[in-house]
Protein backbone atom coordinates (compact mmCIF):
# COMPACT_ATOMS: atom_id res chain seq x y z
CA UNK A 1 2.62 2.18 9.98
CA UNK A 2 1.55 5.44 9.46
CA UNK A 3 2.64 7.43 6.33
CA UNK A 4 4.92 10.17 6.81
CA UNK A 5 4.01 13.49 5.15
CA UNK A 6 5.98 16.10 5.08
CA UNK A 7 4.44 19.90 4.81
CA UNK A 8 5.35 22.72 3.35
CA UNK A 9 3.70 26.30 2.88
CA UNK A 10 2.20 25.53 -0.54
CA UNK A 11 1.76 21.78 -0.81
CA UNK A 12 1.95 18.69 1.46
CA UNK A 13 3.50 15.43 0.22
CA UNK A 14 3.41 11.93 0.86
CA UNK A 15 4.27 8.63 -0.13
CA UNK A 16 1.93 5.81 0.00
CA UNK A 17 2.49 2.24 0.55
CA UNK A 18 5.90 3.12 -0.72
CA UNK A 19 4.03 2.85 -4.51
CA UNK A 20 3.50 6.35 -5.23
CA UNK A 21 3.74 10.01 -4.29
CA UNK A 22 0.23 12.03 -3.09
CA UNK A 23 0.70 15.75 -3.50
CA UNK A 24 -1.76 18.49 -2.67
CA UNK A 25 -0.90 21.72 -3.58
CA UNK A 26 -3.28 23.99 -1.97
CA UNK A 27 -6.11 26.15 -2.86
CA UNK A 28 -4.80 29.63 -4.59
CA UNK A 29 -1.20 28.64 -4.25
CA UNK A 30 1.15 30.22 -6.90
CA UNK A 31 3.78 27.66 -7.67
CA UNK A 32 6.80 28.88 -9.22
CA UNK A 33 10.19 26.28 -9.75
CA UNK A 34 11.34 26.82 -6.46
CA UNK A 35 8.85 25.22 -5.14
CA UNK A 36 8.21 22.61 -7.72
CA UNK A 37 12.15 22.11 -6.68
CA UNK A 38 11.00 21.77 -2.94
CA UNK A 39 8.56 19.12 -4.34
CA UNK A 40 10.99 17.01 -6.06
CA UNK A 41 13.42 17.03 -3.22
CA UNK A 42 10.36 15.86 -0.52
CA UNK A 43 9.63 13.29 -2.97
CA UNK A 44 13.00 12.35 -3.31
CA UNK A 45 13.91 12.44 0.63
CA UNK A 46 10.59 10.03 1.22
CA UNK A 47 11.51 7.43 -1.18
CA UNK A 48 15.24 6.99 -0.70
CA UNK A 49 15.82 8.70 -4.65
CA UNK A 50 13.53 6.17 -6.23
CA UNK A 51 11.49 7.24 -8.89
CA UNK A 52 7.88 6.61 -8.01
CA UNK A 53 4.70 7.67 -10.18
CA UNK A 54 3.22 11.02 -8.60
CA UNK A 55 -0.37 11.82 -8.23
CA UNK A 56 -0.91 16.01 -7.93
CA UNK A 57 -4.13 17.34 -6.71
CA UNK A 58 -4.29 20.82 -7.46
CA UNK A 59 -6.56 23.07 -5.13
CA UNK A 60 -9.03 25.66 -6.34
CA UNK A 61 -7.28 28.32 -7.68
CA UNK A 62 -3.58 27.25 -7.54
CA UNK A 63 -1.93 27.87 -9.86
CA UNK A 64 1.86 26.50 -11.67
CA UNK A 65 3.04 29.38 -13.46
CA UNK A 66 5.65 29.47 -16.51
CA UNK A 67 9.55 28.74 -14.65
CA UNK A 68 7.47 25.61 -12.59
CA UNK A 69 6.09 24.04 -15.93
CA UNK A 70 9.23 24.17 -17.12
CA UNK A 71 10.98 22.95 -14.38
CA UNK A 72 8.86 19.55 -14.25
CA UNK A 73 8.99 19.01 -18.14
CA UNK A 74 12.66 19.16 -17.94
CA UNK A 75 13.58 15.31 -16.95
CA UNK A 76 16.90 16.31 -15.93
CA UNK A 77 14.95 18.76 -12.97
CA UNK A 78 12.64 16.28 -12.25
CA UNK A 79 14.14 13.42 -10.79
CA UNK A 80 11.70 12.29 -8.71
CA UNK A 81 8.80 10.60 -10.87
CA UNK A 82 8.00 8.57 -13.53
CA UNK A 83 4.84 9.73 -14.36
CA UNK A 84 2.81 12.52 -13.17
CA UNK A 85 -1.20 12.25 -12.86
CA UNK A 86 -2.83 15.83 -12.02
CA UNK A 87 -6.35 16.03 -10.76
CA UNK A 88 -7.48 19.40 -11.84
CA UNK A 89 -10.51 21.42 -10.09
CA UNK A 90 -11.16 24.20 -13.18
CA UNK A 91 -11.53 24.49 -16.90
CA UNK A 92 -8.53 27.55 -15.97
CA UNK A 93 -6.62 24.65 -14.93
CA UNK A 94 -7.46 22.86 -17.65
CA UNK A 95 -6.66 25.34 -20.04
CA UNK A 96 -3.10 25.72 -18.47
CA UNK A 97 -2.37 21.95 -18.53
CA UNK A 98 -3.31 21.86 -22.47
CA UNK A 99 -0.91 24.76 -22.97
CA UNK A 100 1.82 22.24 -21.01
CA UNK A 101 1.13 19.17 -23.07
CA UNK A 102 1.43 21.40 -26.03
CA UNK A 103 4.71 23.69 -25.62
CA UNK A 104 6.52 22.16 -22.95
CA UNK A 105 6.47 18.86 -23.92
CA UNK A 106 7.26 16.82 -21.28
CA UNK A 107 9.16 13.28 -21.71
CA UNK A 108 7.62 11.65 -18.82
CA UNK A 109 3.89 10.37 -19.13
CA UNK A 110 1.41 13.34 -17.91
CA UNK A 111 -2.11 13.01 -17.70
CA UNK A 112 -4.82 14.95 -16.37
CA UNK A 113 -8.18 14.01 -14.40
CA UNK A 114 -10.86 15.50 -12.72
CA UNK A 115 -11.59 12.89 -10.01
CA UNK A 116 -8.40 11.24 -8.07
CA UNK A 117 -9.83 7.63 -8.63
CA UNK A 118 -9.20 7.80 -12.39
CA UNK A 119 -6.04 9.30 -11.68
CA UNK A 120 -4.90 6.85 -9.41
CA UNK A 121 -5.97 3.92 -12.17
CA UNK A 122 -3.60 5.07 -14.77
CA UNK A 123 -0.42 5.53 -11.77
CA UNK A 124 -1.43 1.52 -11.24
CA UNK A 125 0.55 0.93 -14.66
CA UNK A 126 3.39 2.90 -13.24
CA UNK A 127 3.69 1.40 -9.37
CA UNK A 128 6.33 -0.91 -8.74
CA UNK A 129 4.75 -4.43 -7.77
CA UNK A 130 4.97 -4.81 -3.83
């Protein structure tokens, strides 16, 4: 069966094997909270409002600017995951996911990688057993 993914102007998402959520936000998109909003309610609509770890690849360039870093530290916003792994593509990006950790503290378990493989090996701890 072929996994459903459902697109949107900034960011496709999709859930795989029913495990975990696979979101690519696009190169040079500016993401703001209504769209990390949009992302939590795809995620949400795929999986039936089950919390599922999320992996976010982040295209060259995009960007998650200050309302959408707040929105997805605040676990009362995010509803959709239980952890959040982010494959970055720049030291920029980087930089701005240091400056998350560090002021907007979020509850749920954020990490970020450079390649999707070690990514994907710390969501393993997270994925309900099939």
């Amino acid at each position: 069966m072929a996994t459903p993914i459902l697109e949107f102007e900034k960011f496709n998402v999709s859930l795989v094997d029913n495990a975990y959520f696979d979101v690519v936000v696009f190169p040079h998109a500016d993401m703001y909270a209504a769209d990390a909003a949009q992302m939590v309610a795809a995620c949400n609509e795929l999986s039936g409002n089950v919390q599922r770890p999320a992996l976010v690849v982040v295209g060259e360039f995009a960007n998650f600017n200050t309302d959408a870093r707040e929105f997805t530290a605040d676990p009362s916003r995010e509803t959709a995951s239980t952890a959040i792994a982010y494959v970055l593509t720049s030291l920029a990006q980087r930089m701005v996911a240091n400056f998350f950790i560090r002021f907007n503290k979020p509850v749920k378990p954020v990490k970020f990688f450079r390649d999707r493989a070690s990514a994907l090996a710390l969501l393993e701890e997270f994925m309900q057993p099939k």
